[in-house]
C-alpha atoms as a PDB file:
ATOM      1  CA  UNK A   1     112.001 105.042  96.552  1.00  0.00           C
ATOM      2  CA  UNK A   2     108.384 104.071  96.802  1.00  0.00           C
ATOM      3  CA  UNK A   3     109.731 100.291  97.998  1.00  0.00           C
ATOM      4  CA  UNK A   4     111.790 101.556 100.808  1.00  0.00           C
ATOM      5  CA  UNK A   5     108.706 103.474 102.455  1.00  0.00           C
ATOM      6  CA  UNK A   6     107.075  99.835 102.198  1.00  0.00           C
ATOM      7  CA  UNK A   7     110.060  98.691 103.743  1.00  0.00           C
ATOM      8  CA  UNK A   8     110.099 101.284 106.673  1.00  0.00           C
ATOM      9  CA  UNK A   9     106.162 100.798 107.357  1.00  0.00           C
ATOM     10  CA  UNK A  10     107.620  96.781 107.437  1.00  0.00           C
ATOM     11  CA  UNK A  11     110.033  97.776 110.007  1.00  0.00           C
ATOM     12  CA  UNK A  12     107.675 100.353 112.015  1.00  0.00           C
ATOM     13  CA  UNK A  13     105.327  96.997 112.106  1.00  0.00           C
ATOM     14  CA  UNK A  14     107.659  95.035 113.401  1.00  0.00           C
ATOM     15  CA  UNK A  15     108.998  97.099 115.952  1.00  0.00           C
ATOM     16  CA  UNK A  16     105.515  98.083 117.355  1.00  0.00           C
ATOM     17  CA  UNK A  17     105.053  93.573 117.411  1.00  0.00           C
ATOM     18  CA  UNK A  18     108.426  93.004 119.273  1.00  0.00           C
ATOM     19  CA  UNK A  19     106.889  95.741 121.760  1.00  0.00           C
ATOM     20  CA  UNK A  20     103.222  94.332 122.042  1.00  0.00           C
ATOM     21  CA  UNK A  21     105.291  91.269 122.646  1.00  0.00           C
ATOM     22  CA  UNK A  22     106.984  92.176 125.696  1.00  0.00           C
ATOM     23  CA  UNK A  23     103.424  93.535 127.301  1.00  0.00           C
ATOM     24  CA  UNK A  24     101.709  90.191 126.175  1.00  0.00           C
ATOM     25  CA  UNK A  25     103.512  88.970 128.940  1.00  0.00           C
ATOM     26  CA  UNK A  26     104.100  85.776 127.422  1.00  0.00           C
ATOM     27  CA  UNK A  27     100.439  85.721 125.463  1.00  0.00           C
ATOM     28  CA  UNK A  28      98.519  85.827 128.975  1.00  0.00           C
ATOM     29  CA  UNK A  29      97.175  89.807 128.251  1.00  0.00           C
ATOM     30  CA  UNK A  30      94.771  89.673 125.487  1.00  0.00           C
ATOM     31  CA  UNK A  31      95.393  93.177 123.877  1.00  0.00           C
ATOM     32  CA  UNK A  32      99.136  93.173 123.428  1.00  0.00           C
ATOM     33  CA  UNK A  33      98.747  89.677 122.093  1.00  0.00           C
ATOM     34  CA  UNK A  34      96.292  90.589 119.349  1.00  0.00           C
ATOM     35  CA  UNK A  35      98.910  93.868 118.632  1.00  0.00           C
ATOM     36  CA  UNK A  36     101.532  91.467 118.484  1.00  0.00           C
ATOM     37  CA  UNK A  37      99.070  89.301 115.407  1.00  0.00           C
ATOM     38  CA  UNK A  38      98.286  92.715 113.865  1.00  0.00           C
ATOM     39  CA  UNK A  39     101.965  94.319 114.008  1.00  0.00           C
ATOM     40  CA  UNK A  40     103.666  90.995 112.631  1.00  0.00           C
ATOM     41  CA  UNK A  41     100.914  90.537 109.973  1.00  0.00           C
ATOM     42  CA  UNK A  42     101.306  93.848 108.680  1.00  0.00           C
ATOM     43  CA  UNK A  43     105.241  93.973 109.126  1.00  0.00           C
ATOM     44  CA  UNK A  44     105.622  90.228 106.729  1.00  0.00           C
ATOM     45  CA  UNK A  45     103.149  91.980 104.302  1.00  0.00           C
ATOM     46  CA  UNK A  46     104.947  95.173 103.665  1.00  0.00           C
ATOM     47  CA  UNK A  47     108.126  93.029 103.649  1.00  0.00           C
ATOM     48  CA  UNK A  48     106.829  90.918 101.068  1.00  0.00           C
ATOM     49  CA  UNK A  49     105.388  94.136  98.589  1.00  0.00           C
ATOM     50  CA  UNK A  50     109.141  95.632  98.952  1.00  0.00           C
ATOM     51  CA  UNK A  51     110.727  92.121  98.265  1.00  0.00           C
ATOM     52  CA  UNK A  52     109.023  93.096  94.684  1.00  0.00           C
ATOM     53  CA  UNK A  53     112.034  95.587  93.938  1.00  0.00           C
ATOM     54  CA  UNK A  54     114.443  95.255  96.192  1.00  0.00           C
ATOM     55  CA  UNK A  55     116.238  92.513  97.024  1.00  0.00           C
ATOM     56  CA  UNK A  56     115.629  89.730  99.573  1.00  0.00           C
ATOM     57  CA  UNK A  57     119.667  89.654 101.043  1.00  0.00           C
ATOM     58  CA  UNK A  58     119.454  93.677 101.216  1.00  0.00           C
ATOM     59  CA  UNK A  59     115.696  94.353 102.437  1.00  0.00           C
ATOM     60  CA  UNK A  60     116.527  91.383 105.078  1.00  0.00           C
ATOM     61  CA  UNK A  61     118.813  93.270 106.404  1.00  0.00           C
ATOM     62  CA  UNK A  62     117.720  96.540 106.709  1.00  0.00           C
ATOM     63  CA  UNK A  63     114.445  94.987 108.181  1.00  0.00           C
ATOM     64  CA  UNK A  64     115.917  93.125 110.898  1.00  0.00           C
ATOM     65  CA  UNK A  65     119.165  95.750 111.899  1.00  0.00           C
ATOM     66  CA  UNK A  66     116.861  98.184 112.179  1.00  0.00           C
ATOM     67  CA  UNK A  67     114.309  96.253 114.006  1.00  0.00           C
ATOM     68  CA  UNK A  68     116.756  95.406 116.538  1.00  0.00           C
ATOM     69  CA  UNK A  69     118.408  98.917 116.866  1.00  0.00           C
ATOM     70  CA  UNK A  70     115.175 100.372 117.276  1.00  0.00           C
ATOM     71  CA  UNK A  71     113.641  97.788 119.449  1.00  0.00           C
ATOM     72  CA  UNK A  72     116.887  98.075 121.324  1.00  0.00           C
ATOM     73  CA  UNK A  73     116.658 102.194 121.851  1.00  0.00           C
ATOM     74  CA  UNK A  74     112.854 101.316 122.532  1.00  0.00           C
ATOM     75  CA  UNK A  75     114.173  99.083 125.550  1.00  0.00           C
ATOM     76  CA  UNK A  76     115.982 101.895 127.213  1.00  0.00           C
ATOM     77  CA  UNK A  77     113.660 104.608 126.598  1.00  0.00           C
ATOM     78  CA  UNK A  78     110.434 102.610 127.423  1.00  0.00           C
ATOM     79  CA  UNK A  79     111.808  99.986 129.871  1.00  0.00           C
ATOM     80  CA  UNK A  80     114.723 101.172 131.114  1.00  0.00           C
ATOM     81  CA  UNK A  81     117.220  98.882 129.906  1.00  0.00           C
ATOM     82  CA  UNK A  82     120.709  99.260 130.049  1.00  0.00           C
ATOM     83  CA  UNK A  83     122.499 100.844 127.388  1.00  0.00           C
ATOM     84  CA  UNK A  84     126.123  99.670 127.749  1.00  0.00           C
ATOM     85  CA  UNK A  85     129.183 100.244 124.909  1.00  0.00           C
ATOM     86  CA  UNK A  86     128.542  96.470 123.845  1.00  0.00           C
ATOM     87  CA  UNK A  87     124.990  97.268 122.952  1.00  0.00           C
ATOM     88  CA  UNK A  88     126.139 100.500 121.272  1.00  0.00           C
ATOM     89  CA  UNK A  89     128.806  98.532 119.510  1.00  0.00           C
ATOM     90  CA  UNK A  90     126.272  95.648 118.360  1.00  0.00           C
ATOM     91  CA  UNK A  91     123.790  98.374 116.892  1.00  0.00           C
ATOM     92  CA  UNK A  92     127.156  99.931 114.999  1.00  0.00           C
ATOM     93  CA  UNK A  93     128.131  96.566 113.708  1.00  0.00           C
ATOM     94  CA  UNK A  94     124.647  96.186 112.293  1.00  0.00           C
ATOM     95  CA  UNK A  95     124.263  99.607 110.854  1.00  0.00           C
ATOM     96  CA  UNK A  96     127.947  98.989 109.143  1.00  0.00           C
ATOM     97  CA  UNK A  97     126.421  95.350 108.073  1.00  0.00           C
ATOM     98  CA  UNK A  98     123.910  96.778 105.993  1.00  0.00           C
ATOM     99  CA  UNK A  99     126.241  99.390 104.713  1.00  0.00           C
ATOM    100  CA  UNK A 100     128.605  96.863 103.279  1.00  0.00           C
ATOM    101  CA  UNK A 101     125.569  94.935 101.791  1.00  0.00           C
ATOM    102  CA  UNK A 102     124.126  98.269 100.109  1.00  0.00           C
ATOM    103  CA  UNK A 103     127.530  98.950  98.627  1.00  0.00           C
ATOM    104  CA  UNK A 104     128.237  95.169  97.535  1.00  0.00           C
ATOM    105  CA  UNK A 105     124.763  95.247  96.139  1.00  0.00           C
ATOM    106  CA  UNK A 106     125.595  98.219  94.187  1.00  0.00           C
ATOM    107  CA  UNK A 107     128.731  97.244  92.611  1.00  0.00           C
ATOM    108  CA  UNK A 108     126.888  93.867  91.551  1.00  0.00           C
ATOM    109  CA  UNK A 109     124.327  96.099  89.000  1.00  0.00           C
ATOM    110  CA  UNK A 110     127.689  97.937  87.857  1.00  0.00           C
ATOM    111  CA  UNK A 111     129.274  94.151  86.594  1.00  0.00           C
ATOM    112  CA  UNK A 112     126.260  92.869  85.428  1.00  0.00           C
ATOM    113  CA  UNK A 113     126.780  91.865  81.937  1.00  0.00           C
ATOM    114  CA  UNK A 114     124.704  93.626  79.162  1.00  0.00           C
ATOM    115  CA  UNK A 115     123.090  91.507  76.864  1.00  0.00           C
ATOM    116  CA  UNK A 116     123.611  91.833  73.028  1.00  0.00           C
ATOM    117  CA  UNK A 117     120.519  91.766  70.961  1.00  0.00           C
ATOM    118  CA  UNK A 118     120.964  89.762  67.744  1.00  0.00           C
END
């Protein structure tokens, strides 16, 4: 449990980066663009403790479907983006992404083969 609150601080790093990104205004406003140093530095560092216990196919893609879910809601909340059914349908087809992975993941540990001491 203690490796997926890593994980979420990863992804709550990352999502505050991708925003500092869009304010750095292509690195030309100095504040966003150290944000955007800080949030991605922090993000790959709390990706890499939970890459201790989890693995790298499955903590990949929680990191990055929910990076881009959020930073999509973030987009139309913040920025006014559009939110049209495609959007809605990408963010679904991520979510259900990482749900197959979780599951596949899971039935992987149930056929792994226990070794015999002799």
């Amino acid at each position: 449990m203690k490796s997926y609150i890593v994980l979420a601080i990863s992804i709550i790093g990352e999502i505050f980066a991708t925003s500092m990104l869009k304010l750095s205004e292509g690195f030309t406003v100095l504040s966003p663009s150290i944000g955007v140093i800080i949030g991605y530095g922090l993000s790959f560092y709390f990706l890499s403790l939970c890459l201790k216990t989890i693995s790298l196919s499955l903590a990949y893609a929680i990191w990055s479907g929910a990076g881009t879910a959020l930073t999509a809601l973030i987009g139309v909340i913040l920025w006014g983006e559009v939110f049209t059914t495609l959007k809605i349908l990408g963010i679904l087809l991520i979510i259900g992404g990482v749900v197959v992975l979780n599951s596949s993941r899971n039935k992987e540990i149930e056929k792994e083969p226990i070794e015999e001491s002799i």
